[in-house]
N, C-alpha and C. Protein backbone atom coordinates (compact mmCIF):
# COMPACT_ATOMS: atom_id res chain seq x y z
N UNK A 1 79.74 117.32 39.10
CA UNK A 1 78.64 116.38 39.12
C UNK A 1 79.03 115.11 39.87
N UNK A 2 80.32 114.78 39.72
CA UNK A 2 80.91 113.34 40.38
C UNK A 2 80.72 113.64 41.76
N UNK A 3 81.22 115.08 42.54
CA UNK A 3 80.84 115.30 43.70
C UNK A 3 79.25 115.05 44.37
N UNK A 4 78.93 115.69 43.59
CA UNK A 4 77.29 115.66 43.88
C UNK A 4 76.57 113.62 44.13
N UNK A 5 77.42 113.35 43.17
CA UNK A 5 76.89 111.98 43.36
C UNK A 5 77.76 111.41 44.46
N UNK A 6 78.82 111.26 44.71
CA UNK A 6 79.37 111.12 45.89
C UNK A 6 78.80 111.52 47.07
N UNK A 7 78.70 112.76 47.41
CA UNK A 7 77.88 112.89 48.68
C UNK A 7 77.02 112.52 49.08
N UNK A 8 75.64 112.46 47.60
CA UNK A 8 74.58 111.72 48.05
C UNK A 8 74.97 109.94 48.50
N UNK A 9 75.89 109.56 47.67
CA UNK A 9 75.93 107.90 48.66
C UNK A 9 76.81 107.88 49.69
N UNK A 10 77.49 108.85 49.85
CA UNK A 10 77.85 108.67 51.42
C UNK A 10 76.64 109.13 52.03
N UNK A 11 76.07 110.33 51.97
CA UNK A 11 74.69 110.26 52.64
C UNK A 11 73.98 109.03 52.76
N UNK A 12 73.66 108.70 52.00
CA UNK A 12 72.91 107.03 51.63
C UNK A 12 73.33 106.24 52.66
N UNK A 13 74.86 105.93 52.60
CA UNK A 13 75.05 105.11 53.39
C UNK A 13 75.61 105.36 54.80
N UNK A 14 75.75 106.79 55.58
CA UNK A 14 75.64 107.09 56.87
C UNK A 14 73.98 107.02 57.92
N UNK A 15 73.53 107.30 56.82
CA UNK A 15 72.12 106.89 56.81
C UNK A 15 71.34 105.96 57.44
N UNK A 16 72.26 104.32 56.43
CA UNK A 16 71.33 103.46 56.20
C UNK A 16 72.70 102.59 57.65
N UNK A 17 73.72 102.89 57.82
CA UNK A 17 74.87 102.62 58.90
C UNK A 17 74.14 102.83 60.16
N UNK A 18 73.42 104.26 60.43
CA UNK A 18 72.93 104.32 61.29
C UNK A 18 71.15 104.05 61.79
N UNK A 19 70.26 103.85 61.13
CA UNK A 19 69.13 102.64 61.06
C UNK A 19 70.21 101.51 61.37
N UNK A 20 70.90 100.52 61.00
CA UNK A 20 71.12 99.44 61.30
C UNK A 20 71.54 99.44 62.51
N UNK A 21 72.27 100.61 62.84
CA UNK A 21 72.64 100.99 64.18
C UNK A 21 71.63 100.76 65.46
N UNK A 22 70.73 101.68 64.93
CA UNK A 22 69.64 102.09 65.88
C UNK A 22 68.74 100.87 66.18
N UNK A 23 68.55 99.92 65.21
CA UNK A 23 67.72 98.63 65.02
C UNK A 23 68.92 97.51 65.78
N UNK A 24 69.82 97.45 65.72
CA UNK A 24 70.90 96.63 66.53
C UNK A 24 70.26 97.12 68.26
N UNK A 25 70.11 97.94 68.55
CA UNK A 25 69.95 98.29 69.91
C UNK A 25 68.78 97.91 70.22
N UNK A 26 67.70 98.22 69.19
CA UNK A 26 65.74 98.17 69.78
C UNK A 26 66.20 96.67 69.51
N UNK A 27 66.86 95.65 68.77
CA UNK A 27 66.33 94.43 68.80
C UNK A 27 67.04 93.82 70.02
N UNK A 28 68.11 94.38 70.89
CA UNK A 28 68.38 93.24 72.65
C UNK A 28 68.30 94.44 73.53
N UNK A 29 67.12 94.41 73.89
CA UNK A 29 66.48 95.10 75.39
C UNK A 29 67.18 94.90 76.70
N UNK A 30 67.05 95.33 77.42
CA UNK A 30 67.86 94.47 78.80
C UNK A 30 66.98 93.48 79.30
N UNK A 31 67.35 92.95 79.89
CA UNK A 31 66.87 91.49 80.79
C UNK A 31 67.82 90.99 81.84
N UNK A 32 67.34 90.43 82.95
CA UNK A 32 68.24 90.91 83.88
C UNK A 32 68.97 89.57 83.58
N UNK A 33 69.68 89.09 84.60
CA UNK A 33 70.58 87.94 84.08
C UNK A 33 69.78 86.75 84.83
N UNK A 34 69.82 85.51 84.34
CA UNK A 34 69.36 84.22 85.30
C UNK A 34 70.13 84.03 86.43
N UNK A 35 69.47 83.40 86.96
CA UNK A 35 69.88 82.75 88.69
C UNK A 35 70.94 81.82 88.27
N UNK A 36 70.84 81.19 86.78
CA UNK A 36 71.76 80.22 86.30
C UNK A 36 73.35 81.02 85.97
N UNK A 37 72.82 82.18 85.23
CA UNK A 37 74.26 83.06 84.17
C UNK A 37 74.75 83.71 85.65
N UNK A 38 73.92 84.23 86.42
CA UNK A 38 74.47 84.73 87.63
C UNK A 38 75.87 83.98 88.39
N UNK A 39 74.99 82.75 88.57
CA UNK A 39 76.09 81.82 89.36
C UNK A 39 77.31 81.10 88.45
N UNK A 40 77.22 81.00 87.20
CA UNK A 40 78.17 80.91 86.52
C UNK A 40 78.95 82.17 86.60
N UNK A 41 78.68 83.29 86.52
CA UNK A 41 79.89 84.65 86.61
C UNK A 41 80.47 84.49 88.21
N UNK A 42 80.00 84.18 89.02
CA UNK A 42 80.23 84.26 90.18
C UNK A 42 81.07 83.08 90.64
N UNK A 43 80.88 81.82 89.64
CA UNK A 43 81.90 80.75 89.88
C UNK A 43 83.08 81.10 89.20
N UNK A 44 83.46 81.41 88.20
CA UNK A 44 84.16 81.77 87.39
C UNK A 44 85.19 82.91 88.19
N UNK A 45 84.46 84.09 88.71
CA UNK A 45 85.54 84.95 89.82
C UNK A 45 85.58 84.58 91.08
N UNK A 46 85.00 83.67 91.29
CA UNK A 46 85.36 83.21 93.12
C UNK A 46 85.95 81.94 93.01
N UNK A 47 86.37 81.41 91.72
CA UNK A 47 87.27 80.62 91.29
C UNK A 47 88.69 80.65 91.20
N UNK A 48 88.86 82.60 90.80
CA UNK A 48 90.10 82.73 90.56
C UNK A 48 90.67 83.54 92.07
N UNK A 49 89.38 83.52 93.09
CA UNK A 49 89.61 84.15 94.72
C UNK A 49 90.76 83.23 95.06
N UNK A 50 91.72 83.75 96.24
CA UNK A 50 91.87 82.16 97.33
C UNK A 50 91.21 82.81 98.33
N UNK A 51 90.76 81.25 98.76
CA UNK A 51 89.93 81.26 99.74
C UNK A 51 89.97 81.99 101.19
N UNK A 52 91.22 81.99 101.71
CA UNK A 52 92.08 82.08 103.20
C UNK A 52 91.98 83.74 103.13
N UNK A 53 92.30 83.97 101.81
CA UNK A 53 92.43 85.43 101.78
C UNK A 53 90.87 86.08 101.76
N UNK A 54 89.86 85.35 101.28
CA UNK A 54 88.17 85.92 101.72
C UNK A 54 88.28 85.69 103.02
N UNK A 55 88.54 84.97 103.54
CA UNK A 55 88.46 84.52 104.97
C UNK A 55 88.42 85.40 105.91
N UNK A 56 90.10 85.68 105.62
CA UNK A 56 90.31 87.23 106.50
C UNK A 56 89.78 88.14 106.26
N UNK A 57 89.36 88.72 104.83
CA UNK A 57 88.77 89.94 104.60
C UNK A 57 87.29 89.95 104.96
N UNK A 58 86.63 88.79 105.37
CA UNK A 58 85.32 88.49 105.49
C UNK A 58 85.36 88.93 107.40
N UNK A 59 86.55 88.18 108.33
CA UNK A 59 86.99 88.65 109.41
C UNK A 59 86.56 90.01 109.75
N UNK A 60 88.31 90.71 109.00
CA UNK A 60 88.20 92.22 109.00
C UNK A 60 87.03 92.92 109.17
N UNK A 61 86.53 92.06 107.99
CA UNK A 61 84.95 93.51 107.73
C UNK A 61 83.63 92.92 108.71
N UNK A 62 83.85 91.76 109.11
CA UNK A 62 82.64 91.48 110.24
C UNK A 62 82.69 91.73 111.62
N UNK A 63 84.31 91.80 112.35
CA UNK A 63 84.66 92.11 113.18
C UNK A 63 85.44 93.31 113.62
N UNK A 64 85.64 93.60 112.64
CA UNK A 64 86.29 95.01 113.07
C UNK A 64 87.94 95.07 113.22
N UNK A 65 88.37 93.94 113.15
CA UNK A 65 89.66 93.46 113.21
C UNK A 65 90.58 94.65 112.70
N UNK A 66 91.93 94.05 113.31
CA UNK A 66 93.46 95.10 112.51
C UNK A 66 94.32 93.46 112.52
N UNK A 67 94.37 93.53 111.41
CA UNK A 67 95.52 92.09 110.93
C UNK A 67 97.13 92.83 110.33
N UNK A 68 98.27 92.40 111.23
CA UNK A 68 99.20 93.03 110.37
C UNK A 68 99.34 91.87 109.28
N UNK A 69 99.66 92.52 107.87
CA UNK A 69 100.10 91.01 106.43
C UNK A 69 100.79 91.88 105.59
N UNK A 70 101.82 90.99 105.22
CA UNK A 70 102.03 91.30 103.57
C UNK A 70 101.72 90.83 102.57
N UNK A 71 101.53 91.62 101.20
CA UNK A 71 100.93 91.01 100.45
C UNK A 71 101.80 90.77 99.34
N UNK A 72 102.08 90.04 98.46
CA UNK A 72 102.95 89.77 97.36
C UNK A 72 101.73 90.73 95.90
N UNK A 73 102.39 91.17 95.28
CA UNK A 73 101.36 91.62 94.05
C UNK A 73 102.08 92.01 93.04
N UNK A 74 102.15 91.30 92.11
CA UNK A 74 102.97 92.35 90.46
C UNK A 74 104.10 92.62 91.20
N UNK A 75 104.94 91.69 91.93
CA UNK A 75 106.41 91.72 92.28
C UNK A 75 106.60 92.71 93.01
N UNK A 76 105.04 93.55 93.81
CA UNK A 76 105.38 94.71 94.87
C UNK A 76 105.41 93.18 96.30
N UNK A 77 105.95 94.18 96.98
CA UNK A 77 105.64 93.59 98.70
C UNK A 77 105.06 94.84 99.27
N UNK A 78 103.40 94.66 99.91
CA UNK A 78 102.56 95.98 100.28
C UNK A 78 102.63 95.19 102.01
N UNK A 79 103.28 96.27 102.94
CA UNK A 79 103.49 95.34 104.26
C UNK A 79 101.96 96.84 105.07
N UNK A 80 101.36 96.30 106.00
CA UNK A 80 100.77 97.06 106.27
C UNK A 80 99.55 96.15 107.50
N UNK A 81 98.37 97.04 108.08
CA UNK A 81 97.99 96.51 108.87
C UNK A 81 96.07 96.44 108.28
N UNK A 82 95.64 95.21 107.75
CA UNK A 82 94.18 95.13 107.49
C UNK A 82 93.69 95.96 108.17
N UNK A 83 92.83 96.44 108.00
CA UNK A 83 91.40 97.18 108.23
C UNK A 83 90.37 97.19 107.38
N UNK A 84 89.30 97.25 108.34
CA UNK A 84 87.72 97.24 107.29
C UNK A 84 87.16 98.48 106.52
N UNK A 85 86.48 98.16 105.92
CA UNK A 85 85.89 98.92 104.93
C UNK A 85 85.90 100.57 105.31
N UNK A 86 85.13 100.74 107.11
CA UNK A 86 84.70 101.51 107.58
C UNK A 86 85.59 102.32 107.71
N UNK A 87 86.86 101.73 108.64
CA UNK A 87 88.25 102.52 108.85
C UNK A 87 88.99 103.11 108.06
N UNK A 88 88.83 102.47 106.68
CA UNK A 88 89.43 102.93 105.55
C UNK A 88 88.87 104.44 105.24
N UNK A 89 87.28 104.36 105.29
CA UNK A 89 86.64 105.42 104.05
C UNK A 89 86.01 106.40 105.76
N UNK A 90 86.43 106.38 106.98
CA UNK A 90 86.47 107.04 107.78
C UNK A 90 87.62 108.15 107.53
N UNK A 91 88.91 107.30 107.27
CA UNK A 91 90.42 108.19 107.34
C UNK A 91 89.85 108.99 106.21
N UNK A 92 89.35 108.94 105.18
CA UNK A 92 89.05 110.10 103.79
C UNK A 92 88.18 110.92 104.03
N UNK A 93 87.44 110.89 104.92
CA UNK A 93 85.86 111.63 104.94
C UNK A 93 86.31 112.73 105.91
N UNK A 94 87.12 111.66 106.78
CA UNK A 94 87.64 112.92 107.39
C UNK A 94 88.78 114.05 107.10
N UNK A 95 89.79 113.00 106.19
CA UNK A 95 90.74 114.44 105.75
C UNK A 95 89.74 115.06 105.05
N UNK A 96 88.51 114.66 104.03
CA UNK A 96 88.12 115.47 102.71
C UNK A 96 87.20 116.27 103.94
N UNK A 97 86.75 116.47 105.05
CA UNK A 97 85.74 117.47 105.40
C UNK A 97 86.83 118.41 106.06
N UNK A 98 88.07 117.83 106.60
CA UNK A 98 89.39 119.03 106.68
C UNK A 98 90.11 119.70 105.76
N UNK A 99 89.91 119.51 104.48
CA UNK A 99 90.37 119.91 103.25
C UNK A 99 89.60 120.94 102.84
N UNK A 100 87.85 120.37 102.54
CA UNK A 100 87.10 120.97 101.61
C UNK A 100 85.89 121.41 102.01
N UNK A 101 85.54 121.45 103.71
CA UNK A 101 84.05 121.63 104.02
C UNK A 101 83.70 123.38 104.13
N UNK A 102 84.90 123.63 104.15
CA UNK A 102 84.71 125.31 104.90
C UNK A 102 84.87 126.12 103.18
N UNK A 103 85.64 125.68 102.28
CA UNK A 103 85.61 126.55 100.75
C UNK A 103 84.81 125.53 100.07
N UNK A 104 84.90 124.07 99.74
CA UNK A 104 83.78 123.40 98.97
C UNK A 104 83.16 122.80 99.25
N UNK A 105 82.05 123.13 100.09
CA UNK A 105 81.02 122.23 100.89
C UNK A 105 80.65 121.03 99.81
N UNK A 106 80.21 121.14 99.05
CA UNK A 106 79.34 120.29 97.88
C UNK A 106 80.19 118.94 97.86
N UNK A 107 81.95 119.72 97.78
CA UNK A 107 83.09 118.63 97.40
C UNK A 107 82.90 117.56 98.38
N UNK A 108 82.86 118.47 99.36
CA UNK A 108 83.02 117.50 100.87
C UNK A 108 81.97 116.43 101.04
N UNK A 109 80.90 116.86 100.47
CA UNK A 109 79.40 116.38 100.42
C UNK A 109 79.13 114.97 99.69
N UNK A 110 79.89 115.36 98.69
CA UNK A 110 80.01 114.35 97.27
C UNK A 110 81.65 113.01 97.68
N UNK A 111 82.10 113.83 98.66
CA UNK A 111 83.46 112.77 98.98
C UNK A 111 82.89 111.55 100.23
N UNK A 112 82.04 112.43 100.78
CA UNK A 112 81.82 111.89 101.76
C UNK A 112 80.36 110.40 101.40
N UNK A 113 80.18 110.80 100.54
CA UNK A 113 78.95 110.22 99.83
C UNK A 113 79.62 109.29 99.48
N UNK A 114 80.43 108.97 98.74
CA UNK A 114 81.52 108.04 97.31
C UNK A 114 81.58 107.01 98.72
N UNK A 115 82.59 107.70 99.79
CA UNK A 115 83.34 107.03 101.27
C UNK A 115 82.46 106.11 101.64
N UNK A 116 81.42 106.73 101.70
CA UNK A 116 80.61 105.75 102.43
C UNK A 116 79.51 104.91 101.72
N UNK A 117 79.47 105.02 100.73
CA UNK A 117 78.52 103.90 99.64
C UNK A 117 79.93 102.73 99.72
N UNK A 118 80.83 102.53 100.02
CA UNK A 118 82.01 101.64 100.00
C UNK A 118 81.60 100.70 100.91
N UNK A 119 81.44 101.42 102.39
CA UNK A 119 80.73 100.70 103.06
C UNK A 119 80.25 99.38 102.99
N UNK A 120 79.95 98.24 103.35
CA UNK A 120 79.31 97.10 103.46
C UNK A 120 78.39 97.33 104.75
N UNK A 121 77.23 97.15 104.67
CA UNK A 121 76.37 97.13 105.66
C UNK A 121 76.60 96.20 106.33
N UNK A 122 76.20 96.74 107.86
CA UNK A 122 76.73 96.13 108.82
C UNK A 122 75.86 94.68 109.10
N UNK A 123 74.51 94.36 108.28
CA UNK A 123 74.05 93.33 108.44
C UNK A 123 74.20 92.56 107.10
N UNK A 124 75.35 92.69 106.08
CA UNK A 124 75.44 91.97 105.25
C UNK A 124 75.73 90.75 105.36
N UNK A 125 74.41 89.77 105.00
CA UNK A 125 74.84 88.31 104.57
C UNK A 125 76.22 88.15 104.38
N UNK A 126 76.47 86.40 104.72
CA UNK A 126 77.26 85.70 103.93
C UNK A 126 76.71 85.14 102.86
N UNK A 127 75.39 84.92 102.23
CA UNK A 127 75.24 84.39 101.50
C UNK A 127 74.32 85.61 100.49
N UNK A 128 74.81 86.01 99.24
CA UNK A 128 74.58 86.87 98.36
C UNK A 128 72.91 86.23 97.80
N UNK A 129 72.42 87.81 97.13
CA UNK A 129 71.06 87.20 96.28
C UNK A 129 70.94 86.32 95.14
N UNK A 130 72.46 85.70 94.83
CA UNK A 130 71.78 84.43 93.90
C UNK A 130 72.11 83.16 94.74
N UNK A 131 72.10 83.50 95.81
CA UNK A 131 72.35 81.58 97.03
C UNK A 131 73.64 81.70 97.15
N UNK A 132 74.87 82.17 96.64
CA UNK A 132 76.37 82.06 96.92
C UNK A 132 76.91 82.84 97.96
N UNK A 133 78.01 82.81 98.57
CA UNK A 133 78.67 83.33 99.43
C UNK A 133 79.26 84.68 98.78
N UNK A 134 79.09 86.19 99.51
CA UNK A 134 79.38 87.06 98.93
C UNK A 134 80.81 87.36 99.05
N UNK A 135 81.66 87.44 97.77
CA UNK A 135 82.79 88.06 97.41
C UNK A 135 83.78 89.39 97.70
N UNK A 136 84.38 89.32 98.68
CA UNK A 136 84.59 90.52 98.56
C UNK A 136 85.75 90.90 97.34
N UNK A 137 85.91 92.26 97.50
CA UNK A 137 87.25 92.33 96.05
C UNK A 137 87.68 93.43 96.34
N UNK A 138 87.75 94.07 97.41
CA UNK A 138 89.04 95.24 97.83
C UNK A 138 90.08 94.82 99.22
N UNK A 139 90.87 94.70 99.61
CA UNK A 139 91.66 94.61 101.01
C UNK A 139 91.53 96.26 101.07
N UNK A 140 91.74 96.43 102.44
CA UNK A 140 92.20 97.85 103.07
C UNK A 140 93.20 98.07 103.83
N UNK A 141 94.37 98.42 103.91
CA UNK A 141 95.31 98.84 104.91
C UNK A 141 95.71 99.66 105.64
N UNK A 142 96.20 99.90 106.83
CA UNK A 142 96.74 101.37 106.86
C UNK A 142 98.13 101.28 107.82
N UNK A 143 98.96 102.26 107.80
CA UNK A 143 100.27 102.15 108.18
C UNK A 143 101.15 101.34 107.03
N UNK A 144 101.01 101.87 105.83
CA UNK A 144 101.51 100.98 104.49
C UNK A 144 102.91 101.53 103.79
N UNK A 145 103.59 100.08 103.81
CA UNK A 145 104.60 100.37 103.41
C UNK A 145 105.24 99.44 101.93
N UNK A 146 105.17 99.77 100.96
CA UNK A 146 105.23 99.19 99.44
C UNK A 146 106.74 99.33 99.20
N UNK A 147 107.33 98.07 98.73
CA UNK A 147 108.73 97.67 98.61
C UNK A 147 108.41 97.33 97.11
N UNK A 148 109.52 97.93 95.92
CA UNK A 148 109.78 96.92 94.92
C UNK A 148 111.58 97.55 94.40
N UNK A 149 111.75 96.24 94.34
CA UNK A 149 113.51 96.63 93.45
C UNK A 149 113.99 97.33 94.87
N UNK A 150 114.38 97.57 96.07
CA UNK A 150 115.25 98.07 97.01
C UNK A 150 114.25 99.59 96.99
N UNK A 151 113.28 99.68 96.62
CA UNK A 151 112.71 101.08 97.02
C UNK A 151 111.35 100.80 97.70
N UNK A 152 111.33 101.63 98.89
CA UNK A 152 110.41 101.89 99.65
C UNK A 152 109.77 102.70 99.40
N UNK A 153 108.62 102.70 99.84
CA UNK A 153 107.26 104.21 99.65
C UNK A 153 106.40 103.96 100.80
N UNK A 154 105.64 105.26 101.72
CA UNK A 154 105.11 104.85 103.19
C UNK A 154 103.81 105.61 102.48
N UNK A 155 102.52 104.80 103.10
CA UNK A 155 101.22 106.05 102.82
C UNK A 155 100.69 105.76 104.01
N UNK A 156 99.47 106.42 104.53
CA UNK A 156 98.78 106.15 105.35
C UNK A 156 97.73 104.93 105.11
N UNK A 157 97.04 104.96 104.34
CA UNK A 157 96.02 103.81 103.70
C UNK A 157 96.33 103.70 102.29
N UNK A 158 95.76 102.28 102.07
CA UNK A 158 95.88 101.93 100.68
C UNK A 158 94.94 100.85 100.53
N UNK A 159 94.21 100.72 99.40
CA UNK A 159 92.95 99.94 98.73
C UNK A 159 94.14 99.32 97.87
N UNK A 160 93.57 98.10 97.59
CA UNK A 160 93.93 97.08 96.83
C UNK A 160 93.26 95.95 96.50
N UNK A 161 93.05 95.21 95.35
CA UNK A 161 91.92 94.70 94.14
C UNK A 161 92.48 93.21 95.04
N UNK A 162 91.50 92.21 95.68
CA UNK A 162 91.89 91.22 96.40
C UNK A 162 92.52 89.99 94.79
N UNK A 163 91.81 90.05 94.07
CA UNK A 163 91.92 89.45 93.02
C UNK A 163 93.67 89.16 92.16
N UNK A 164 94.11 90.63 93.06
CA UNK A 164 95.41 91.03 92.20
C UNK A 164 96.53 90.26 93.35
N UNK A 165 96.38 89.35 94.48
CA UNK A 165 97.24 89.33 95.05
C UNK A 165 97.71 88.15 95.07
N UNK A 166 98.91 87.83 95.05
CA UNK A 166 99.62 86.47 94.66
C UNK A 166 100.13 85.69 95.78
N UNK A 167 100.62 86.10 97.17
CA UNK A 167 100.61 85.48 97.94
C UNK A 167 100.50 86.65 99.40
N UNK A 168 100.29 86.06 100.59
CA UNK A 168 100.12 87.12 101.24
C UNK A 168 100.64 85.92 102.68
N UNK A 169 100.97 86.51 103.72
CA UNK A 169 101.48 86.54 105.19
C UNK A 169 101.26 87.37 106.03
N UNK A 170 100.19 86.57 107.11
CA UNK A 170 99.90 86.91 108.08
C UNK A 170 100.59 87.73 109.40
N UNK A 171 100.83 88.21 109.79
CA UNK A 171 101.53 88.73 111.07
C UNK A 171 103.20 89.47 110.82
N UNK A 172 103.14 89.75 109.00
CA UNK A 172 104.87 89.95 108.57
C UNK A 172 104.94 91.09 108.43
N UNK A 173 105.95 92.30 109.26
CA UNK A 173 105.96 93.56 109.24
C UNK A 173 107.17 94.14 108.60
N UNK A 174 107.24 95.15 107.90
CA UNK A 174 108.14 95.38 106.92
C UNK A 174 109.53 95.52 107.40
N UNK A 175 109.83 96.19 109.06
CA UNK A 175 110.97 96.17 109.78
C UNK A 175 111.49 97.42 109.33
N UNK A 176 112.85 97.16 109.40
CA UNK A 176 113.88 98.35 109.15
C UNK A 176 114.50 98.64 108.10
């Protein structure tokens, strides 16, 4: 009998856990954000940008540029040569349609899709839809060579979070 009453109030109260649940959600709808909360999120991460480093990446991706730099990050040194958006998610589209177009078309289809939504359109503003200057937040490289502790590693390209980088140099090549 103790069972019986037990189950029913955990019933009871998985119940009444989930109504409060369900009523937590119907009572904050979405709404999009203000022109005000907007530009506060946007001061707040283009706060913690440096500037020199949008600069160039704003370069890169408007001109088409190849910048050789290194970048300092989490005590790596990433030595390598900028490139834009395009060059980057060109080198993938094309290994992934040499990889996967002839046995997984779909794969190739769906890689090539991801590659190029990366893209920045080629008539993108400098100035974003809430009035601010748009952010970028990936670097692109290629010919990359990543140093930490006396060990080297070479890739062809490499993406990296602009946010994550601690100091960087213009024209510095990794050498010998």
């Amino acid at each position: 009998m103790d069972d019986e009453i037990k189950v029913e109030a955990y019933t009871e109260e998985v119940a009444t856990n989930h109504t409060a649940s369900e009523a937590a959600h119907v009572e904050t709808p979405f709404r999009p954000l203000t022109r005000a909360e907007r530009r506060s999120l946007w001061l707040r991460e283009y706060g913690e940008q440096d500037f020199a480093l949008q600069m160039w990446a704003r370069l890169v991706e408007q001109q088409d540029l190849e910048i050789e730099m290194m970048l300092q990050m989490n005590g790596l040194l990433v030595f390598g040569v900028m490139v834009s958006t395009r060059r980057y998610a060109q080198f993938y589209i094309d290994l992934n349609e040499e990889l996967h177009r002839e046995r997984e078309p779909e794969t190739a289809d769906a890689l090539r899709e991801y590659y190029m939504a990366l893209v920045p359109p080629l008539d993108q503003p400098e100035i974003g839809p809430e009035g601010l200057p748009v952010v970028f937040r990936y670097l692109h490289m290629n010919d990359v060579t990543i140093m930490s502790a006396g060990h080297k590693i070479k890739v062809p390209y490499w993406r990296g979070k602009i946010c994550e980088v601690d100091a960087f140099v213009v024209g510095a090549t990794a050498g010998e």
